[in-house]
N, C-alpha and C. Protein backbone atom coordinates (compact mmCIF):
# COMPACT_ATOMS: atom_id res chain seq x y z
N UNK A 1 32.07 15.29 -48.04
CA UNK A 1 31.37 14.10 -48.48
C UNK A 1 31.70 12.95 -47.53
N UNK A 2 30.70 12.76 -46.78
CA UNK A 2 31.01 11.14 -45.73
C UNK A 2 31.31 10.26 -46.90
N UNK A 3 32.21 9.14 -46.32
CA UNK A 3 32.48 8.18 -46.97
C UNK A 3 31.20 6.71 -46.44
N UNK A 4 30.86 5.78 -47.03
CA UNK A 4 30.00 5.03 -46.63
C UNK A 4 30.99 3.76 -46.73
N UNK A 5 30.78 3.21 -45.41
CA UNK A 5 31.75 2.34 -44.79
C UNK A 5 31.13 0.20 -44.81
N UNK A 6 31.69 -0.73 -44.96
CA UNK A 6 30.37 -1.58 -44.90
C UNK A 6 29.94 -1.84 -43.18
N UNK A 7 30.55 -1.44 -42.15
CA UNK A 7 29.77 -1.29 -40.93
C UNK A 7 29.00 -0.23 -40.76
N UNK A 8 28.40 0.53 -41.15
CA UNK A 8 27.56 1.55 -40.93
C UNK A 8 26.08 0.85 -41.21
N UNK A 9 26.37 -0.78 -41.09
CA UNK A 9 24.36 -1.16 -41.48
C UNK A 9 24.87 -1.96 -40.02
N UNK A 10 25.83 -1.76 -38.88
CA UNK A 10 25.94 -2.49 -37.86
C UNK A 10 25.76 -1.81 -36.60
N UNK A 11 25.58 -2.17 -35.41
CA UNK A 11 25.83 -1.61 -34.41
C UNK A 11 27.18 -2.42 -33.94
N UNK A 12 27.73 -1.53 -32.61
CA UNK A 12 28.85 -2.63 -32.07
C UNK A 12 27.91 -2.80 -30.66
N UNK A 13 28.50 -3.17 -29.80
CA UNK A 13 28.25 -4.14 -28.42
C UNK A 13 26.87 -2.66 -27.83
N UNK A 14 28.47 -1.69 -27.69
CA UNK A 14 27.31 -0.69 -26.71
C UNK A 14 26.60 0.43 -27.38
N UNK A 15 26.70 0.86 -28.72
CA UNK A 15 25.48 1.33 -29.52
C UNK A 15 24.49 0.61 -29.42
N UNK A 16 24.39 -0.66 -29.60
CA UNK A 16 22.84 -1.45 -29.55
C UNK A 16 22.51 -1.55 -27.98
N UNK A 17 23.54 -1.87 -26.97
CA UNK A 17 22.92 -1.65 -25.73
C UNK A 17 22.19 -0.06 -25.85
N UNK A 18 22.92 0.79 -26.17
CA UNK A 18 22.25 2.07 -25.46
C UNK A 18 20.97 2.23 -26.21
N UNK A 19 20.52 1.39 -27.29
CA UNK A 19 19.56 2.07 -28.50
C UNK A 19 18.60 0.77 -27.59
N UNK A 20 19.13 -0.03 -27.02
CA UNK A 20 17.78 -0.71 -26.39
C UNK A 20 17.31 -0.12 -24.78
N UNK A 21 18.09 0.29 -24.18
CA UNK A 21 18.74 1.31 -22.80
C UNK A 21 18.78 0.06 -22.19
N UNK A 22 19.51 -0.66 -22.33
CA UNK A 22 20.27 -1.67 -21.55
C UNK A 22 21.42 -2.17 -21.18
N UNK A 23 21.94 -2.23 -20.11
CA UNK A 23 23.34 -2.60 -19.96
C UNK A 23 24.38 -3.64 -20.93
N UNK A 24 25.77 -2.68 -21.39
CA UNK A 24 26.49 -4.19 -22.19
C UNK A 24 25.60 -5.79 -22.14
N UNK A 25 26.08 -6.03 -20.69
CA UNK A 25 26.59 -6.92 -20.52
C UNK A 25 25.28 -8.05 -20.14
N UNK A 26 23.91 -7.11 -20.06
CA UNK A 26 22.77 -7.54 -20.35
C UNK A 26 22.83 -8.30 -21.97
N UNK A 27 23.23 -7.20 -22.87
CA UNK A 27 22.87 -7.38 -23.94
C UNK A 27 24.03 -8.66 -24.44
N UNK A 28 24.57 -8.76 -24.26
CA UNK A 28 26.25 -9.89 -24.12
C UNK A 28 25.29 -11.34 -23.54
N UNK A 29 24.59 -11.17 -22.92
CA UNK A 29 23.79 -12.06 -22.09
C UNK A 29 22.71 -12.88 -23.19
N UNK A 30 22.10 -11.82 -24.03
CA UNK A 30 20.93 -12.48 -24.65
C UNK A 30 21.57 -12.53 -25.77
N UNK A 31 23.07 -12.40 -26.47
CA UNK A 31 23.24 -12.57 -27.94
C UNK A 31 23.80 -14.02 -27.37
N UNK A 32 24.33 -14.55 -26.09
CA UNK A 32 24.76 -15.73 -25.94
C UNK A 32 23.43 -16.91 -25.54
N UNK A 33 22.39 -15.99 -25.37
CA UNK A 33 21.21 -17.12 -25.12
C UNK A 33 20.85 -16.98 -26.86
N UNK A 34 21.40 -16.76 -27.63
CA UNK A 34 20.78 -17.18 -29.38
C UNK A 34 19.74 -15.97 -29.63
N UNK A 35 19.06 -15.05 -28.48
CA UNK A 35 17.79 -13.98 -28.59
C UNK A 35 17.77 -12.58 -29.29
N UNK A 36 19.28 -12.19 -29.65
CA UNK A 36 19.67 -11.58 -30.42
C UNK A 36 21.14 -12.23 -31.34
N UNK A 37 20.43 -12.18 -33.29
CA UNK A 37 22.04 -12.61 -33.86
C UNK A 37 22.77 -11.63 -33.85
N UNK A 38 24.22 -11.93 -33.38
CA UNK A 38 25.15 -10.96 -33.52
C UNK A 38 26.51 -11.95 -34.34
N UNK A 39 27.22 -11.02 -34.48
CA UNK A 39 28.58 -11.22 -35.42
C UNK A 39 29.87 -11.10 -34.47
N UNK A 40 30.80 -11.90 -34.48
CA UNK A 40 31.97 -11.81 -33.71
C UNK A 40 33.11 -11.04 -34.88
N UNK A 41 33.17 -10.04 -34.71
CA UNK A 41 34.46 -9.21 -35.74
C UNK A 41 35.26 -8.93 -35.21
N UNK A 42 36.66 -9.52 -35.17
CA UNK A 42 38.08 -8.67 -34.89
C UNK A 42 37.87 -8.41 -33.45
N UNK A 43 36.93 -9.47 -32.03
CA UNK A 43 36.83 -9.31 -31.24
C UNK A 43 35.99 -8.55 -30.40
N UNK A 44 34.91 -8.54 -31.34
CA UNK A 44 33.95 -7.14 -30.95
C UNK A 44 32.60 -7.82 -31.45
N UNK A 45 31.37 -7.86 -30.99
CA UNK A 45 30.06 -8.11 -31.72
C UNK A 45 29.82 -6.85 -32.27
N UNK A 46 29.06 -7.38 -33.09
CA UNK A 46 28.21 -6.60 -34.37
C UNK A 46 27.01 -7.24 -34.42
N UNK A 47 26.11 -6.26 -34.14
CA UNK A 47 24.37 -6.23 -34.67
C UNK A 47 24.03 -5.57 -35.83
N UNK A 48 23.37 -6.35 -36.67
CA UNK A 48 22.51 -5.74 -37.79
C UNK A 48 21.59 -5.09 -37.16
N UNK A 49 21.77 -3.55 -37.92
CA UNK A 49 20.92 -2.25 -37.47
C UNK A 49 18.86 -2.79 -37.85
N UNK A 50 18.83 -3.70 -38.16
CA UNK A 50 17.40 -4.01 -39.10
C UNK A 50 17.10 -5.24 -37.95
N UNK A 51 18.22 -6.17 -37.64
CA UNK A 51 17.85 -7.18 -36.70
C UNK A 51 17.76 -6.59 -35.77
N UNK A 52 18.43 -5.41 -35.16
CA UNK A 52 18.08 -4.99 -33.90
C UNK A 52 16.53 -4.11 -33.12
N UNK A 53 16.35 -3.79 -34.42
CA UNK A 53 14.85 -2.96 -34.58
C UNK A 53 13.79 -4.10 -34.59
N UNK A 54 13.75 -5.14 -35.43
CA UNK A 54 13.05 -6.16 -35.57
C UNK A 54 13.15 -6.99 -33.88
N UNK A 55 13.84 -7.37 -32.95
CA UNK A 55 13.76 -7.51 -31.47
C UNK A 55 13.70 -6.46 -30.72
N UNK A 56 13.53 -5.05 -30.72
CA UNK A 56 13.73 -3.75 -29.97
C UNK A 56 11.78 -3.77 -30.21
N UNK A 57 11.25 -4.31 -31.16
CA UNK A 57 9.69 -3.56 -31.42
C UNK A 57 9.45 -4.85 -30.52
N UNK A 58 9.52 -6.00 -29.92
CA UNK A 58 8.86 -6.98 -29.50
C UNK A 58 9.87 -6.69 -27.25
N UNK A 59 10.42 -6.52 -27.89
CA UNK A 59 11.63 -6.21 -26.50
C UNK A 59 11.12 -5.34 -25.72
N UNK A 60 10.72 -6.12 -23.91
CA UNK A 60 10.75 -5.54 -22.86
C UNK A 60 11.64 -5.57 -21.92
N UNK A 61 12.38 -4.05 -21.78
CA UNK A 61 13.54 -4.43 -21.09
C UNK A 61 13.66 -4.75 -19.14
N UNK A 62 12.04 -4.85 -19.19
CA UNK A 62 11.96 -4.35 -17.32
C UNK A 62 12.55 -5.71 -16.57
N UNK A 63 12.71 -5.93 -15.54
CA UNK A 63 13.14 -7.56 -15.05
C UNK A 63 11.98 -7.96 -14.69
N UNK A 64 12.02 -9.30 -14.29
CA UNK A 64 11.40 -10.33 -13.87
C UNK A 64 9.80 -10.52 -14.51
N UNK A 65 9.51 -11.48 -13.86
CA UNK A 65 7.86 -11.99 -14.45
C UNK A 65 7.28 -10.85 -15.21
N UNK A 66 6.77 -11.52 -16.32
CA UNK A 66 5.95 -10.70 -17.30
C UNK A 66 4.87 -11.54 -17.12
N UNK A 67 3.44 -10.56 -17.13
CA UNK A 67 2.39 -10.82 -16.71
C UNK A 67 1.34 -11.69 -18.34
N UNK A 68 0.74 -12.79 -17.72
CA UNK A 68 0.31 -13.53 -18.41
C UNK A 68 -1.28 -13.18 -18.69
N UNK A 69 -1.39 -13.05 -19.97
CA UNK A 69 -2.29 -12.74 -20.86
C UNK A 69 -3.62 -14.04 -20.96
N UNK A 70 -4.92 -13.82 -19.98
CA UNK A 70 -5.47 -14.53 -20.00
C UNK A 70 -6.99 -14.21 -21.07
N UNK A 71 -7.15 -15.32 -21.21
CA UNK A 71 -8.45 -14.81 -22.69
C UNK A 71 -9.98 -15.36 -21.52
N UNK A 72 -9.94 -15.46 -20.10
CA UNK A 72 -11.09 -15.38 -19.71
C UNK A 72 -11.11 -14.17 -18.61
């Protein structure tokens, strides 16, 4: 019988990097620009598994200029 733990609704630093396929320290990058909330625990971030899905469905991880959407 698994035991159910209260971090198991979290990711830590590099579970959510790898579930977005992006580097740590990418992802370290945008929880300090405010673009993902994360949690400081015992020295470690923590992502909510629900917040991370909710920015992963809008999230492009490619670099530079994203191409602008013209309506003519």
């Amino acid at each position: 019988m698994a035991s159910v733990t209260p971090f198991d609704d979290y990711y830590d630093l590099v579970e959510a990097a790898r579930e977005l396929s992006i580097h740590p320290q990418s992802l370290r990058r945008l929880i300090k620009q405010n673009k993902i909330p994360a949690t400081m625990f015992a020295g470690k971030y923590l992502i909510a598994r629900d917040k991370l899905e909710m920015f992963k469905s809008n999230y492009d991880p490619r670099p530079g200029r994203k191409p602008i959407r013209r309506l003519l």
